[in-house]
C-alpha atoms as a PDB file:
ATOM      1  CA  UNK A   1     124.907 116.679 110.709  1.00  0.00           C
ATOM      2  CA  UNK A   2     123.899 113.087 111.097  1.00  0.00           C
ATOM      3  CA  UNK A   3     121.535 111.330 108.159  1.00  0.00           C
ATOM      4  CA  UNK A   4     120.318 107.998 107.993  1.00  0.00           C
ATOM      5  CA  UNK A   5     121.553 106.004 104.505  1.00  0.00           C
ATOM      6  CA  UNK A   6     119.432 102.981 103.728  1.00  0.00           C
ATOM      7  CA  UNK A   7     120.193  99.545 101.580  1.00  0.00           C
ATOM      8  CA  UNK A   8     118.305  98.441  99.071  1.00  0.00           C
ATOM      9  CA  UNK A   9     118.744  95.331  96.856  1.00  0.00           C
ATOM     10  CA  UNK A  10     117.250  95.186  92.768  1.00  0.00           C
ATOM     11  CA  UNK A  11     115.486  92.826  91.966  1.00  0.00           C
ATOM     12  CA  UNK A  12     113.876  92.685  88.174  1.00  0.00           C
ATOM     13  CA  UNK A  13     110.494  90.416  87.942  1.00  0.00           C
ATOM     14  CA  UNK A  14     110.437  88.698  84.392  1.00  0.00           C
ATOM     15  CA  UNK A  15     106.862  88.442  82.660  1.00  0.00           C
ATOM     16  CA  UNK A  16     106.489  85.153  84.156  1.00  0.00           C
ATOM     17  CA  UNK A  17     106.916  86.453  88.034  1.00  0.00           C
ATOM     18  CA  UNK A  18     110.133  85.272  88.919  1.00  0.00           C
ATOM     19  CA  UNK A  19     112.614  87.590  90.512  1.00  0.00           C
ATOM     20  CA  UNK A  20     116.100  87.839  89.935  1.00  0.00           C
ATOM     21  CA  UNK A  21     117.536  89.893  92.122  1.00  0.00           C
ATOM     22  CA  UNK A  22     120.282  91.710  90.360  1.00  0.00           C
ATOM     23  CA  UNK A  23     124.140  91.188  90.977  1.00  0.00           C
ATOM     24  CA  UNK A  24     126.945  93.416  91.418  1.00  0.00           C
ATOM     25  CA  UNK A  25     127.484  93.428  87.394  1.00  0.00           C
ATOM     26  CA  UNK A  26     124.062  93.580  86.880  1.00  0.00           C
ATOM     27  CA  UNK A  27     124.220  97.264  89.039  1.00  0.00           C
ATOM     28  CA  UNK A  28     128.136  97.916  87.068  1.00  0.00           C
ATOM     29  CA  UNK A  29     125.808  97.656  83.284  1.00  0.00           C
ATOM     30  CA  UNK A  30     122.958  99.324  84.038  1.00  0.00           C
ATOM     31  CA  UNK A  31     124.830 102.516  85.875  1.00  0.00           C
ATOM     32  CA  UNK A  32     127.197 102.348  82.689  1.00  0.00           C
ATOM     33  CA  UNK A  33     124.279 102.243  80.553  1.00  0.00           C
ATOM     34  CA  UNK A  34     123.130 106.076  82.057  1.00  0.00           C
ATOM     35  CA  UNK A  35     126.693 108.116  81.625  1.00  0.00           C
ATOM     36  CA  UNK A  36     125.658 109.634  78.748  1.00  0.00           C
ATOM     37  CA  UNK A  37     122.953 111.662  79.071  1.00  0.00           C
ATOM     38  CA  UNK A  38     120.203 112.802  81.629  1.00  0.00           C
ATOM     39  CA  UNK A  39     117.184 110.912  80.778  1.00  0.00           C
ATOM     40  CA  UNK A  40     113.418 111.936  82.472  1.00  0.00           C
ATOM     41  CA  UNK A  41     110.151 109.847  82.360  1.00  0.00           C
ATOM     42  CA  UNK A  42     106.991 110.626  83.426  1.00  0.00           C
ATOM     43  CA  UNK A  43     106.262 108.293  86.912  1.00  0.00           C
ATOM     44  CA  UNK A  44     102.422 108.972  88.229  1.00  0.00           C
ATOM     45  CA  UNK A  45     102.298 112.440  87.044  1.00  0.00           C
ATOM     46  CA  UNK A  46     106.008 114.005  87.520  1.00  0.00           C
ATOM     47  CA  UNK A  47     108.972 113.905  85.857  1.00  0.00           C
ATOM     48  CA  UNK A  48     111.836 112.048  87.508  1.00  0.00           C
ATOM     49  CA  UNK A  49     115.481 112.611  86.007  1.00  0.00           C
ATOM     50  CA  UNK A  50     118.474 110.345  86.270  1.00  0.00           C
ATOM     51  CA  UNK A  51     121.830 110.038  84.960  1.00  0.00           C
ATOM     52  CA  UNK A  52     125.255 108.511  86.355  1.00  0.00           C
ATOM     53  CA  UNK A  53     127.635 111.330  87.338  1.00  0.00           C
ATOM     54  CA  UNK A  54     131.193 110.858  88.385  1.00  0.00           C
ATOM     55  CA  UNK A  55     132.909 112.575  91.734  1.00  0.00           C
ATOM     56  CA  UNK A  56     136.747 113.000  91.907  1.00  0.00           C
ATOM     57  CA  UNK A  57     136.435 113.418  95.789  1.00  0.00           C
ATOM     58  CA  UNK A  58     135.499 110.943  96.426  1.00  0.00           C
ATOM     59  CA  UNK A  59     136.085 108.900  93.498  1.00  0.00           C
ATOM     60  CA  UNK A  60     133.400 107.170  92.352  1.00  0.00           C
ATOM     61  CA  UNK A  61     130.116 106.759  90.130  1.00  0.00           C
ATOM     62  CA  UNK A  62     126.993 107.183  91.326  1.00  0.00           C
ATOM     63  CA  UNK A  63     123.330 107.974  90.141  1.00  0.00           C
ATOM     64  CA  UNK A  64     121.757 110.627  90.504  1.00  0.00           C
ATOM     65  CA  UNK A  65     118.159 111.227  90.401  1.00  0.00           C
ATOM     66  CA  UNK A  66     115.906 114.316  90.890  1.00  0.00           C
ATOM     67  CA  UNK A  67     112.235 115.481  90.444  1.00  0.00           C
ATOM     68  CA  UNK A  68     111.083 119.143  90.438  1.00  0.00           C
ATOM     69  CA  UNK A  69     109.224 120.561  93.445  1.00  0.00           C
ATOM     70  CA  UNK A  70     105.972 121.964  92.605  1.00  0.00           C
ATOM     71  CA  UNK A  71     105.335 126.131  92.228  1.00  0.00           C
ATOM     72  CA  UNK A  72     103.063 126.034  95.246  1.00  0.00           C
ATOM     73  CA  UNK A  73     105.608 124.034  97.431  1.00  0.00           C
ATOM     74  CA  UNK A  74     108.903 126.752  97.071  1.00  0.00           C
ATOM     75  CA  UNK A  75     110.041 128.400 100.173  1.00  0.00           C
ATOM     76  CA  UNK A  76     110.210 132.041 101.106  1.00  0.00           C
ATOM     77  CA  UNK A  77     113.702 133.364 100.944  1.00  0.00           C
ATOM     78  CA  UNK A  78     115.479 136.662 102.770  1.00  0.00           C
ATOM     79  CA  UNK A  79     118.138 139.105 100.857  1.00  0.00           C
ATOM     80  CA  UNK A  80     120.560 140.939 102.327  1.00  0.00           C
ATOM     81  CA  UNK A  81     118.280 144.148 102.506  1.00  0.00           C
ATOM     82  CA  UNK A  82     115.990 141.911 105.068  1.00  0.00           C
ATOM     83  CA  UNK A  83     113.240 141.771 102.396  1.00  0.00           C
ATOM     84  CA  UNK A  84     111.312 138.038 102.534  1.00  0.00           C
ATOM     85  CA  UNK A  85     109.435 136.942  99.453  1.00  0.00           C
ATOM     86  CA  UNK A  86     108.462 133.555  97.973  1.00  0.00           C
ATOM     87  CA  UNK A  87     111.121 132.117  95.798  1.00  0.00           C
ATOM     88  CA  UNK A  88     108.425 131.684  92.875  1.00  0.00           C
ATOM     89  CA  UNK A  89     108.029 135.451  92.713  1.00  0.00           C
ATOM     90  CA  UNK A  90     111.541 136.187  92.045  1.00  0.00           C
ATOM     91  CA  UNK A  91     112.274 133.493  89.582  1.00  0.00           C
ATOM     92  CA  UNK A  92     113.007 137.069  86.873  1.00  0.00           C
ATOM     93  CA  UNK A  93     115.591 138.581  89.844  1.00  0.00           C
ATOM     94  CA  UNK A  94     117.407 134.762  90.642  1.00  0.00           C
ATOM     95  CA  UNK A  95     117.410 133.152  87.662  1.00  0.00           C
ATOM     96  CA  UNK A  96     116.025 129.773  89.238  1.00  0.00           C
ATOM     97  CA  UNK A  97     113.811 128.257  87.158  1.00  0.00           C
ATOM     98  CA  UNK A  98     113.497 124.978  89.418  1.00  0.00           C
ATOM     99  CA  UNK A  99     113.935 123.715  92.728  1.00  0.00           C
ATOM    100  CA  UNK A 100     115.107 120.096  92.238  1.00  0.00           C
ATOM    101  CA  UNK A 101     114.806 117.325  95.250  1.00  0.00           C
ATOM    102  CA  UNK A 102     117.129 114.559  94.617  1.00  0.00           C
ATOM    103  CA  UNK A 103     118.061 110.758  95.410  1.00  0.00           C
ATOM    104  CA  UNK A 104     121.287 109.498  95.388  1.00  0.00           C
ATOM    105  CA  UNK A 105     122.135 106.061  94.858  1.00  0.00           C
ATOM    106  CA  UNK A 106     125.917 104.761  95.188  1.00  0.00           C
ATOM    107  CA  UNK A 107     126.362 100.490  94.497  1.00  0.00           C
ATOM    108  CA  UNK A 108     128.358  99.013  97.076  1.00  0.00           C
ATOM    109  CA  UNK A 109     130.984  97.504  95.502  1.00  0.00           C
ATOM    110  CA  UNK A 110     131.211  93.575  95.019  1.00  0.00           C
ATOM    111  CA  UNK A 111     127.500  92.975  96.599  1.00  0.00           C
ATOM    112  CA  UNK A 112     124.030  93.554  95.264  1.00  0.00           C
ATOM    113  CA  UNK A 113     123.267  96.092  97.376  1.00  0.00           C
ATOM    114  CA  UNK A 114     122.905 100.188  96.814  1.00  0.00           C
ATOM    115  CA  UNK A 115     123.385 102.901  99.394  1.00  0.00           C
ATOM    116  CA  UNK A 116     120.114 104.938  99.133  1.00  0.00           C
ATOM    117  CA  UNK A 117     120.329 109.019 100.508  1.00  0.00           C
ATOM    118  CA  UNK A 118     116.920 111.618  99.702  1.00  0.00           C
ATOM    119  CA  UNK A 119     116.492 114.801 100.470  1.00  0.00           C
ATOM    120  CA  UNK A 120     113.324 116.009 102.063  1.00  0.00           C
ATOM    121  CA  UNK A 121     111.096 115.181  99.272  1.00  0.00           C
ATOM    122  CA  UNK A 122     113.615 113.261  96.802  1.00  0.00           C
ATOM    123  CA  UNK A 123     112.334 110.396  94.566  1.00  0.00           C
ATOM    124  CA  UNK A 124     111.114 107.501  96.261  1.00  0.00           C
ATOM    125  CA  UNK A 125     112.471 103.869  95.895  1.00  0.00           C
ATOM    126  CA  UNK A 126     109.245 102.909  94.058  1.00  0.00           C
ATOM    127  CA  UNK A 127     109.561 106.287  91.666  1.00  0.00           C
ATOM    128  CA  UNK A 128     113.221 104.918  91.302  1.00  0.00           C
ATOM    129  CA  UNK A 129     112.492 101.432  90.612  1.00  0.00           C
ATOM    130  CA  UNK A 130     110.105 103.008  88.107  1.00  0.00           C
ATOM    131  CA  UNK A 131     112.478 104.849  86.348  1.00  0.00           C
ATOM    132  CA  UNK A 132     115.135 102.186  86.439  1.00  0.00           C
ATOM    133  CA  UNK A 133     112.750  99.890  84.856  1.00  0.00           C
ATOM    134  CA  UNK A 134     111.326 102.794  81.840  1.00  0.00           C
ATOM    135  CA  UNK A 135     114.979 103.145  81.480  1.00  0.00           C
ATOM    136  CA  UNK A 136     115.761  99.452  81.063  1.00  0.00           C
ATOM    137  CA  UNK A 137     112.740  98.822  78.694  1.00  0.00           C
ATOM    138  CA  UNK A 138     111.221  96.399  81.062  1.00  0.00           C
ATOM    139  CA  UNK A 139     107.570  96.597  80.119  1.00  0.00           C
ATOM    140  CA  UNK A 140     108.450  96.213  76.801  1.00  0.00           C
ATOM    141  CA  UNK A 141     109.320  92.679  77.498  1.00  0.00           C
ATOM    142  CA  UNK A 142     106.422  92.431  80.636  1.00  0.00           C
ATOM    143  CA  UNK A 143     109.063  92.937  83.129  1.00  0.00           C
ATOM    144  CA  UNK A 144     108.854  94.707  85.949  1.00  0.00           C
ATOM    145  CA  UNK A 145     112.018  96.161  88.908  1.00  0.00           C
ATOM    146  CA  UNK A 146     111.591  96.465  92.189  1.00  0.00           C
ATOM    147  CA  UNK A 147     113.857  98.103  95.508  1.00  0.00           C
ATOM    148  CA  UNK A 148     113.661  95.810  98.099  1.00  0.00           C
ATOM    149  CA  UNK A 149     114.741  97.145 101.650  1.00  0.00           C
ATOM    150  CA  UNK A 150     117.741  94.897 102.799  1.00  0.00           C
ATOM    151  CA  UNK A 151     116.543  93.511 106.134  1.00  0.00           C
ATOM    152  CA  UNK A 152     117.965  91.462 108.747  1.00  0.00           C
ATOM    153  CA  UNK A 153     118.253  87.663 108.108  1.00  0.00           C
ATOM    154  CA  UNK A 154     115.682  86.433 110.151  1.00  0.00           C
ATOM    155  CA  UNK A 155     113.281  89.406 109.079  1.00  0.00           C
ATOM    156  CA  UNK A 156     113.685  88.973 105.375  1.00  0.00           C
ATOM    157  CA  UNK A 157     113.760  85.042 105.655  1.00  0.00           C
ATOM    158  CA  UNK A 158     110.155  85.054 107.733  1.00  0.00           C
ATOM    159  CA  UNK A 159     108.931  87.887 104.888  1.00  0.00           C
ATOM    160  CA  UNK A 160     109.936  85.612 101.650  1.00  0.00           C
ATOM    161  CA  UNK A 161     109.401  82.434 103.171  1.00  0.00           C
ATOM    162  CA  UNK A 162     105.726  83.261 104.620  1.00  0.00           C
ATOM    163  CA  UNK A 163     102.776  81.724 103.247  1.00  0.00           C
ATOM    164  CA  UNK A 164     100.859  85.228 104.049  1.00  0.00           C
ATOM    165  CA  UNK A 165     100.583  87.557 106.383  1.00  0.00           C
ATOM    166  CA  UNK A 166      97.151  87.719 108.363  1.00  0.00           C
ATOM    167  CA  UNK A 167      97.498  91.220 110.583  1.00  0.00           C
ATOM    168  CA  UNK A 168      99.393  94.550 109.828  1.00  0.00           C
ATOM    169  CA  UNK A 169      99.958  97.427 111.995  1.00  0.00           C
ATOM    170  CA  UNK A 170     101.431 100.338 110.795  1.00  0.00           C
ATOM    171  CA  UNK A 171     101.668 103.987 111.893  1.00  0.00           C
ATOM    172  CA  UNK A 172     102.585 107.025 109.427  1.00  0.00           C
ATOM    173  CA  UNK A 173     103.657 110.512 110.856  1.00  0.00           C
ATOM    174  CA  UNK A 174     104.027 113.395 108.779  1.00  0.00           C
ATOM    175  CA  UNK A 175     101.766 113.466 105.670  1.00  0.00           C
ATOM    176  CA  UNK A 176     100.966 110.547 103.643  1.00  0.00           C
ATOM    177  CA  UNK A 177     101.895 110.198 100.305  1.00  0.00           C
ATOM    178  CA  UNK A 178      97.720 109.662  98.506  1.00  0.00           C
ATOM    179  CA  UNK A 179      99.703 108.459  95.150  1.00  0.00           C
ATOM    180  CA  UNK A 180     101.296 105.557  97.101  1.00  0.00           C
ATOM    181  CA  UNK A 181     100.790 102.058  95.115  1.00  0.00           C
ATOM    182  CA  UNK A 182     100.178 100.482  98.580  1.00  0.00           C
ATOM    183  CA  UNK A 183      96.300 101.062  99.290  1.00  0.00           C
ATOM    184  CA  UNK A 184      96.919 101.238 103.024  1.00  0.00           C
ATOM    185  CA  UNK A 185      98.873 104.446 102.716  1.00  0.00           C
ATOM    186  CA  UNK A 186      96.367 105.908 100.170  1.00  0.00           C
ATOM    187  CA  UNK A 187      93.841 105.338 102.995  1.00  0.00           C
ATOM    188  CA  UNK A 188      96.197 106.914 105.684  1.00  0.00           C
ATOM    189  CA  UNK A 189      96.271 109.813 103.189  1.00  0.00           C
ATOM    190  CA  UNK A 190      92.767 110.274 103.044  1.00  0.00           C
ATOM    191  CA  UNK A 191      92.130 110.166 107.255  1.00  0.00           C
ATOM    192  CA  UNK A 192      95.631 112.723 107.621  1.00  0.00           C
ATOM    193  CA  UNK A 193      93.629 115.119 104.806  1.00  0.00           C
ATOM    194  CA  UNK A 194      91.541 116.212 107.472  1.00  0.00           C
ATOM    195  CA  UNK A 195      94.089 117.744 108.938  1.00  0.00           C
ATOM    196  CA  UNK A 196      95.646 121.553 108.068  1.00  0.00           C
ATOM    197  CA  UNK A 197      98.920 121.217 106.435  1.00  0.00           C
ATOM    198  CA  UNK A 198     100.309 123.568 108.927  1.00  0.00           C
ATOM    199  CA  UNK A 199      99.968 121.103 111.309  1.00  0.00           C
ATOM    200  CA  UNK A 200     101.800 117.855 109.489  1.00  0.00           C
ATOM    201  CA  UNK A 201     104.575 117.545 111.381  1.00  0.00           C
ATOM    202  CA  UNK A 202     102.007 116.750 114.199  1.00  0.00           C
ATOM    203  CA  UNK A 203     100.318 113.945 112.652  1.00  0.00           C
ATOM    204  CA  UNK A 204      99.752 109.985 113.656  1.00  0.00           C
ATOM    205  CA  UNK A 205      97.882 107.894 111.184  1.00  0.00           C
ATOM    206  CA  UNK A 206      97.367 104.404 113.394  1.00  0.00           C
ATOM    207  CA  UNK A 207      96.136 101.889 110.969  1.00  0.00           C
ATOM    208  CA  UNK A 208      95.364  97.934 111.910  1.00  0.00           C
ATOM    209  CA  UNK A 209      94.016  94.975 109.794  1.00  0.00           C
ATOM    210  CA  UNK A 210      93.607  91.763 110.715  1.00  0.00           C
ATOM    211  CA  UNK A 211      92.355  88.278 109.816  1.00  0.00           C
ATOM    212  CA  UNK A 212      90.959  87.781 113.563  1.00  0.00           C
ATOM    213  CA  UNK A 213      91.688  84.476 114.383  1.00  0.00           C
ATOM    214  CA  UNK A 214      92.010  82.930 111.243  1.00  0.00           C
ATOM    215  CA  UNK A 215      95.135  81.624 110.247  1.00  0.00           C
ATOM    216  CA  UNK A 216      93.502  80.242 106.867  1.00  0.00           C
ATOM    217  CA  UNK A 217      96.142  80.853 104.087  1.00  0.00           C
ATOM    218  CA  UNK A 218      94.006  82.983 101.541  1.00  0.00           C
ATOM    219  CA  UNK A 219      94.164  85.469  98.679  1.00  0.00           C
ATOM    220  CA  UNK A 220      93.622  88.387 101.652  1.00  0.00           C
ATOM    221  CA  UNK A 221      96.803  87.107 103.225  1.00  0.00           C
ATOM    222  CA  UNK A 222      98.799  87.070 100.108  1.00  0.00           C
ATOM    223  CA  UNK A 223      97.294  90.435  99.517  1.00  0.00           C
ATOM    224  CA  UNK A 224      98.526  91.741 102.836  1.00  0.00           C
ATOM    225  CA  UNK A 225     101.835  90.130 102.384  1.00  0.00           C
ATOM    226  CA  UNK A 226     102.411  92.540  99.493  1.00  0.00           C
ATOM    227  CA  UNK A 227     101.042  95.279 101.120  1.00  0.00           C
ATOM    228  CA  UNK A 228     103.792  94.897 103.830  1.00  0.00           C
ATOM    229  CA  UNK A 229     106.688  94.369 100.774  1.00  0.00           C
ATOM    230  CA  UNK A 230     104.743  98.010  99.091  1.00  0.00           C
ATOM    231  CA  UNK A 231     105.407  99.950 102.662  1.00  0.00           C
ATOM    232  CA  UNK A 232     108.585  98.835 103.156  1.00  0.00           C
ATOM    233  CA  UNK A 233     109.587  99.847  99.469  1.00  0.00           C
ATOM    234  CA  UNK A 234     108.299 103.028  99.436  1.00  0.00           C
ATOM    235  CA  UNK A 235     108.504 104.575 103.003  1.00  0.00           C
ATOM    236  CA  UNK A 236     111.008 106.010 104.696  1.00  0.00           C
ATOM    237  CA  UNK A 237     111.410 103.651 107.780  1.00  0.00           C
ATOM    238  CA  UNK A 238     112.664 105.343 110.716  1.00  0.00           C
ATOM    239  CA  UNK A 239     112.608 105.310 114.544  1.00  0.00           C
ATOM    240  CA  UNK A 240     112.795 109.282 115.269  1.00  0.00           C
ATOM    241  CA  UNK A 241     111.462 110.709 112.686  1.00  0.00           C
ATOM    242  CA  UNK A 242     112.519 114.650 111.837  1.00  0.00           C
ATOM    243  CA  UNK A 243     109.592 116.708 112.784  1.00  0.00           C
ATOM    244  CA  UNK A 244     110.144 119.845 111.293  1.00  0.00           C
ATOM    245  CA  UNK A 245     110.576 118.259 107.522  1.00  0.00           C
ATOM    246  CA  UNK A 246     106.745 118.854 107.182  1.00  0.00           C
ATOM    247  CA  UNK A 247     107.015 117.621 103.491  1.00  0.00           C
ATOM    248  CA  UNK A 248     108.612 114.059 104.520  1.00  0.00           C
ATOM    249  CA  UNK A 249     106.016 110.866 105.538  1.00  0.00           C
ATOM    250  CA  UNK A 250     107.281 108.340 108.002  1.00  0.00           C
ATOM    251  CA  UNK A 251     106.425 104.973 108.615  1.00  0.00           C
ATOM    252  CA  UNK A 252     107.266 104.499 112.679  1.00  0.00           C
ATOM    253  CA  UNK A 253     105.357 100.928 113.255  1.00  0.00           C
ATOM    254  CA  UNK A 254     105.055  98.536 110.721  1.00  0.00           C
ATOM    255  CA  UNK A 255     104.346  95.006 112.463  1.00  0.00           C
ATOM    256  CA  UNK A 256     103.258  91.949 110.795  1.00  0.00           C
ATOM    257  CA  UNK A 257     102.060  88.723 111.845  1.00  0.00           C
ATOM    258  CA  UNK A 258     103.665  86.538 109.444  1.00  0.00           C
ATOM    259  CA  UNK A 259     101.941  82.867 108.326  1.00  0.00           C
ATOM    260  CA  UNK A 260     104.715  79.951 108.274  1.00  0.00           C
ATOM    261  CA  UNK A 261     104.606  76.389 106.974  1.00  0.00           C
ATOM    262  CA  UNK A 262     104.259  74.250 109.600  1.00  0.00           C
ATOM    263  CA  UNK A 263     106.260  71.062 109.452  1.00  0.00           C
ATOM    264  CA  UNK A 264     103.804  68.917 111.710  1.00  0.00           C
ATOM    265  CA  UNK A 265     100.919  69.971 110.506  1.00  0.00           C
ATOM    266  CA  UNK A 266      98.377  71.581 108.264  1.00  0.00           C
ATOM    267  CA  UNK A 267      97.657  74.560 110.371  1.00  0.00           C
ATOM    268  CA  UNK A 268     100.631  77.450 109.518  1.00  0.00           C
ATOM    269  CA  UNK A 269     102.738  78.990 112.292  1.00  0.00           C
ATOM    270  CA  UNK A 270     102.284  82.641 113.361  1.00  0.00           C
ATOM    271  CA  UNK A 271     105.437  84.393 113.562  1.00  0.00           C
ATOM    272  CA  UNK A 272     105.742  88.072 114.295  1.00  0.00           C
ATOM    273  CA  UNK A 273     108.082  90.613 112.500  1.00  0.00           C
ATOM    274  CA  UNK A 274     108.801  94.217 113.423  1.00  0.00           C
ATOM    275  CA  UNK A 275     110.505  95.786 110.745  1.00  0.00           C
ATOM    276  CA  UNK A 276     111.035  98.475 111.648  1.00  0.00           C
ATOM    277  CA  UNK A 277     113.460  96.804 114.093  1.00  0.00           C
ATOM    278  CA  UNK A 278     114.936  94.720 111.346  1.00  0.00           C
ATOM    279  CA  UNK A 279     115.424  97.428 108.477  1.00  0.00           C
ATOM    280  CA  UNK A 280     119.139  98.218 107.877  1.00  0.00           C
ATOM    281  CA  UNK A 281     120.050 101.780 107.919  1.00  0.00           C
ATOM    282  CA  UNK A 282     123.431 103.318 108.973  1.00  0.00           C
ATOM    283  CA  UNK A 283     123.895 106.882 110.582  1.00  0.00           C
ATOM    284  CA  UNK A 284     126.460 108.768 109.085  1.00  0.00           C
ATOM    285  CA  UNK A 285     127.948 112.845 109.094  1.00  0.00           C
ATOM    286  CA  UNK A 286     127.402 114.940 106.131  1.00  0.00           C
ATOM    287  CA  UNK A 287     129.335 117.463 107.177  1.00  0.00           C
ATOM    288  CA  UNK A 288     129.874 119.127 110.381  1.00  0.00           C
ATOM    289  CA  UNK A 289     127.177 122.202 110.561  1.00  0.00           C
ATOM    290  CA  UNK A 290     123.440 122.057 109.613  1.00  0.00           C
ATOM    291  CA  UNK A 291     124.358 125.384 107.499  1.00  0.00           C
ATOM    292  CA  UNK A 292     126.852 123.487 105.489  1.00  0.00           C
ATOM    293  CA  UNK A 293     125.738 123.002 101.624  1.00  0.00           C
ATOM    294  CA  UNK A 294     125.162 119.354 100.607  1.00  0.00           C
ATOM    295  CA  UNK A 295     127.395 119.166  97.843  1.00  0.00           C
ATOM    296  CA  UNK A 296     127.930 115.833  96.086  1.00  0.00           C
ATOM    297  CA  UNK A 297     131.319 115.432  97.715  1.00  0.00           C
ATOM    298  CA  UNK A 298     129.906 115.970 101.403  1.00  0.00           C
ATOM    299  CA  UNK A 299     126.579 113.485 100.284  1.00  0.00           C
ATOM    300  CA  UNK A 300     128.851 110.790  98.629  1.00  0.00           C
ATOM    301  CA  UNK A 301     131.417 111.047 101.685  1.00  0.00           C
ATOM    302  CA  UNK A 302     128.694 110.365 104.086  1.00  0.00           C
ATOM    303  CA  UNK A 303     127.431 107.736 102.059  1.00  0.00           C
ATOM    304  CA  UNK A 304     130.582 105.853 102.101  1.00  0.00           C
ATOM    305  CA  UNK A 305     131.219 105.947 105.752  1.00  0.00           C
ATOM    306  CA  UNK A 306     127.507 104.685 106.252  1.00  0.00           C
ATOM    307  CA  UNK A 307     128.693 101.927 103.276  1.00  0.00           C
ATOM    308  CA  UNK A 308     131.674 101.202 105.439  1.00  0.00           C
ATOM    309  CA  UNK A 309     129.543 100.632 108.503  1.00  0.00           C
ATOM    310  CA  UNK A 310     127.295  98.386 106.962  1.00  0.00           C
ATOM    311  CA  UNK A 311     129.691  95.840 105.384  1.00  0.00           C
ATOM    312  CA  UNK A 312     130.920  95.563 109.093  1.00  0.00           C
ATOM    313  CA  UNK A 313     127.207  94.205 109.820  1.00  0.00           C
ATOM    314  CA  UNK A 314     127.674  91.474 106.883  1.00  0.00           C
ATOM    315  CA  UNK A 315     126.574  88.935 109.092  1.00  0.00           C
ATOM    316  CA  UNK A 316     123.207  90.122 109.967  1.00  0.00           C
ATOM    317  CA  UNK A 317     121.844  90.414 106.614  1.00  0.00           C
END
């Protein structure tokens, strides 16, 4: 069963706005940092819990993360008699007091990267960068941490390097997330609500904003600028996105038009990015039927063939 890993790079903004985007030491101390105990914070409303767990098959360290599905979100579930009944009602008979979604995050070794694997509704990279930061004691010190999506060179380069974006277009399928810190999704939210949940996995939410014309560098196109790093943080990006995984929201356009310095003159360059194009992500086999359990030895196994895979690509990113 084929999953898509993604790559994500830390990067910790100090109170005065800089970013440092953390190293491969900087990844060792802060996983070392979480061996000892599970530790949970409150992010927007629900509990996310992390701690770095060890795996002897393969061996290695990795972090993992998990958030409780709500009550009215369990599945039904069928006995051996035939009988169907909501897991909620039988928490007495089971002995499952919680259904946990998780994120897995594995450094790959000797870069500043992380491999990044959810399940259907895991925590997010913004809930994780969150929690990474509570843990760290960040806002103590008026930090902040952020996941940034590793993207091709010339993607990333045009993103960092822009004076502003002045257009976005960006399509979500599935549902939403309305507790999204980017205000475009929120909105997305809000038109897909008039739809029955039932019917999710059958939603398009087209959204477009542009400057017109202008290509006046502006607060509006530094605003949009971040709006494009927020969706890109905190979406899964894909190109075929699973339909029956009602629960998951997938960003399947996200275009900018991207406002350069221009070397001969006052007036910026326009320079287009698809990202969703330039977003590494590497396939990879976690296990070999879609009835076998995810354990952490098939998940971390997968994760290090798609880690394999991407070091290959070294050169694009």
């Amino acid at each position: 069963m084929a999953k898509k890993v993604r790559f994500y790079a830390g990067v910790e903004i100090d109170k005065d706005g800089i970013r440092h985007t953390w190293s491969a030491d900087a990844w060792q101390q802060f996983m070392d940092s979480c061996k000892k105990e599970s530790q949970a914070f409150e992010i927007r409303g629900r509990k996310i819990a992390g701690q770095c767990e060890s795996c002897y098959s393969p061996a290695v360290f990795y972090m993992h993360l998990t958030k409780s599905r709500e009550l009215s979100d369990w599945p039904e579930a069928g006995d051996a008699s035939g009988s169907v009944s909501n897991l909620a009602t039988r928490r007495d008979q089971t002995g499952i007091i919680s259904i946990l979604e998780y994120t897995y995050l594995l450094p790959v070794s000797g870069t500043p990267y992380i491999a990044l694997l959810r399940s259907s509704s895991g925590p997010m990279p913004s809930a994780i960068a969150d929690w990474v930061s509570l843990k760290s004691d960040m806002p103590a010190a008026g930090k902040s941490f952020e996941l940034q999506p590793v993207l091709r060179n010339d993607a990333r380069q045009k993103l960092n390097e822009s004076l502003g974006v002045k257009s976005l277009e960006v399509r979500f399928e599935g549902k939403p997330d309305p507790n999204s810190t980017s205000s475009i999704e929120r909105a997305a939210a809000e038109a897909a609500s008039t739809i029955d949940e039932s019917d999710y996995a059958n939603v398009k939410v087209d959204m477009s904003i542009s400057m017109g014309r202008a290509t006046v560098v502006s607060n509006s196109t530094e605003a949009m600028r971040k709006q494009a790093l927020s969706i890109l943080t905190n979406n899964n990006i894909a190109k075929h996105p699973i339909k029956d995984m009602l629960s998951k929201g997938w960003v399947t356009k996200l275009k900018a038009k991207t406002l350069q310095a221009n070397p001969e003159s006052d007036k910026p360059i326009i320079e287009p990015v698809d990202f969703i194009k330039e977003h590494l992500t590497e396939d990879a086999d976690f296990g070999s039927m879609k009835d076998d359990e995810m354990t952490p030895e098939i998940i971390l196994s997968g994760m290090l063939e798609a880690i394999g895979k991407f070091r290959k690509r070294s050169n694009e990113y």
